[in-house]
N, C-alpha and C. Protein backbone atom coordinates (compact mmCIF):
# COMPACT_ATOMS: atom_id res chain seq x y z
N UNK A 1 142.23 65.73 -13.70
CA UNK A 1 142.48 64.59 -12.81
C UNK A 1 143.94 64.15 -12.91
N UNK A 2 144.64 64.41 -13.83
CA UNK A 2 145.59 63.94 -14.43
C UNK A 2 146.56 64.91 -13.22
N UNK A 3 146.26 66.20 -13.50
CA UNK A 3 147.60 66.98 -12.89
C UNK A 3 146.94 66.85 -11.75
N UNK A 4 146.29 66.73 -10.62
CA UNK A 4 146.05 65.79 -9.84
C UNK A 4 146.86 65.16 -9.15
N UNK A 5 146.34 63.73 -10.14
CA UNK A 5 147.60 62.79 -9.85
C UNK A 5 148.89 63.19 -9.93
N UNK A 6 149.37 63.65 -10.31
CA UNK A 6 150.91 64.17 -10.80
C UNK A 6 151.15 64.75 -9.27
N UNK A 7 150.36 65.77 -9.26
CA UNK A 7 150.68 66.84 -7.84
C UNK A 7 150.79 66.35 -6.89
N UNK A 8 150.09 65.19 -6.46
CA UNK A 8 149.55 64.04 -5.49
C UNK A 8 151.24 63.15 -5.74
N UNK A 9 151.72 62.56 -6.25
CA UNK A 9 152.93 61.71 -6.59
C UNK A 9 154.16 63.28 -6.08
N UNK A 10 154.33 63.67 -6.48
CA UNK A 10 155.04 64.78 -6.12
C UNK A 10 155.32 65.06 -4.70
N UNK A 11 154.00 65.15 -4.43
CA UNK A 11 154.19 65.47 -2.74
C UNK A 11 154.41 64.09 -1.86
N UNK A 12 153.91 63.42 -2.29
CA UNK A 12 153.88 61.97 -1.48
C UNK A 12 155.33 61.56 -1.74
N UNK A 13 156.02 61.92 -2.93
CA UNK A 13 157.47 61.63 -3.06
C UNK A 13 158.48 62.53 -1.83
N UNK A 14 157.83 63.62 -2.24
CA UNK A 14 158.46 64.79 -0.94
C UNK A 14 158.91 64.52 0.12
N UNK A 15 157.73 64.10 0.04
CA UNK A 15 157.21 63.94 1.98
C UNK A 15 158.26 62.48 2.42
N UNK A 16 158.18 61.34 1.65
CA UNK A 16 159.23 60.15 2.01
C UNK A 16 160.14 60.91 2.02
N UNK A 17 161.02 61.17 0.90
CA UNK A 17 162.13 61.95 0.88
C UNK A 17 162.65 62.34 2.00
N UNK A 18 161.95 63.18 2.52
CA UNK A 18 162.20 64.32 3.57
C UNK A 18 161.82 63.19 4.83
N UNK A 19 160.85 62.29 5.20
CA UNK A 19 161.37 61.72 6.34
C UNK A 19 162.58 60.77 6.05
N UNK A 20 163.09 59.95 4.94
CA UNK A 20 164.32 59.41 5.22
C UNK A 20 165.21 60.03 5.22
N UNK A 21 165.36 61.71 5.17
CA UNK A 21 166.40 62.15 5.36
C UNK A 21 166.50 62.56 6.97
N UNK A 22 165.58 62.70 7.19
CA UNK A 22 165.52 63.31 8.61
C UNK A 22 165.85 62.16 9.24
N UNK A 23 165.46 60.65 8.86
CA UNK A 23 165.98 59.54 9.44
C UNK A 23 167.14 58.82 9.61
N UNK A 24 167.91 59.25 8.25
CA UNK A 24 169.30 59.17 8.34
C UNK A 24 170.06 60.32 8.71
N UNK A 25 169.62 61.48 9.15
CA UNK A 25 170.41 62.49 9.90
C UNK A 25 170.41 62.12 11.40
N UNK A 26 169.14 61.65 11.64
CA UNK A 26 168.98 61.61 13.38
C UNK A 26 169.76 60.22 13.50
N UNK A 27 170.01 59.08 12.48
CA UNK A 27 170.59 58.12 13.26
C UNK A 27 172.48 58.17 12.64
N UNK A 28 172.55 59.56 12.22
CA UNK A 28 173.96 59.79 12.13
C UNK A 28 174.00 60.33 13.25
N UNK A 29 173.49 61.32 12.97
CA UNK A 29 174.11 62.18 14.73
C UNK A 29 173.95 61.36 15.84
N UNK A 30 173.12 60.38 15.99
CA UNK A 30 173.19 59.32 16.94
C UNK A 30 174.54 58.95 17.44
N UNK A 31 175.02 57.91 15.73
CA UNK A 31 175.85 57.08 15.99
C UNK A 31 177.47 58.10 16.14
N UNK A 32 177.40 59.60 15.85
CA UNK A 32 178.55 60.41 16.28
C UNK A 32 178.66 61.18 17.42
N UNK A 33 177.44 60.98 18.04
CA UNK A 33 177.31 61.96 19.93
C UNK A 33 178.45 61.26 20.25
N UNK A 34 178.69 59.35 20.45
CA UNK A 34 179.63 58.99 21.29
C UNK A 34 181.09 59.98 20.85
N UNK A 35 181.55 60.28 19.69
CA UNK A 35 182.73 60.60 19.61
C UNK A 35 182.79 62.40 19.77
N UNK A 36 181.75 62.99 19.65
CA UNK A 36 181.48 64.51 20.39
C UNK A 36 181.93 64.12 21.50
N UNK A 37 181.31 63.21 22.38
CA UNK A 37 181.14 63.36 24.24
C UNK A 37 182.43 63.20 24.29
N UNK A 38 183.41 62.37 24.09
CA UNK A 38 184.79 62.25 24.09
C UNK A 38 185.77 63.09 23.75
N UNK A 39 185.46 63.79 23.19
CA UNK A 39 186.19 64.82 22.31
C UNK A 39 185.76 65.79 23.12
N UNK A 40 184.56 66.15 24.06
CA UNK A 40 184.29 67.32 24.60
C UNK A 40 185.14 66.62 25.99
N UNK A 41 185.01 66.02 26.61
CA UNK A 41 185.34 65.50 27.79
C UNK A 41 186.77 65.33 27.93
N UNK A 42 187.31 66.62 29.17
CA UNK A 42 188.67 66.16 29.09
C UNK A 42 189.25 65.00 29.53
N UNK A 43 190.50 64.62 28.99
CA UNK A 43 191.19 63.12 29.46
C UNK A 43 192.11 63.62 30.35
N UNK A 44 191.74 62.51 31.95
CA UNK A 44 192.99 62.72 32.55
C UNK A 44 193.62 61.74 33.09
């Protein structure tokens, strides 16, 4: 029951992990599209 629990904490740690990373990647690339689009877009 013990390693269980352990295995169970492990993955449930994972799993947050991995969505706040995916959450702070998607709202980086968010907040840097504006300076892509500019940088792709010529100035005239």
């Amino acid at each position: 029951m013990q390693n269980f629990l352990a295995l169970f904490a492990i993955v449930l740690g994972s799993a947050v992990l991995g969505v706040c990373l995916a959450f702070g990647m998607r709202r980086q690339r968010q907040a840097q599209r504006p300076h892509h689009h500019d940088e792709a877009s010529p100035h005239f």
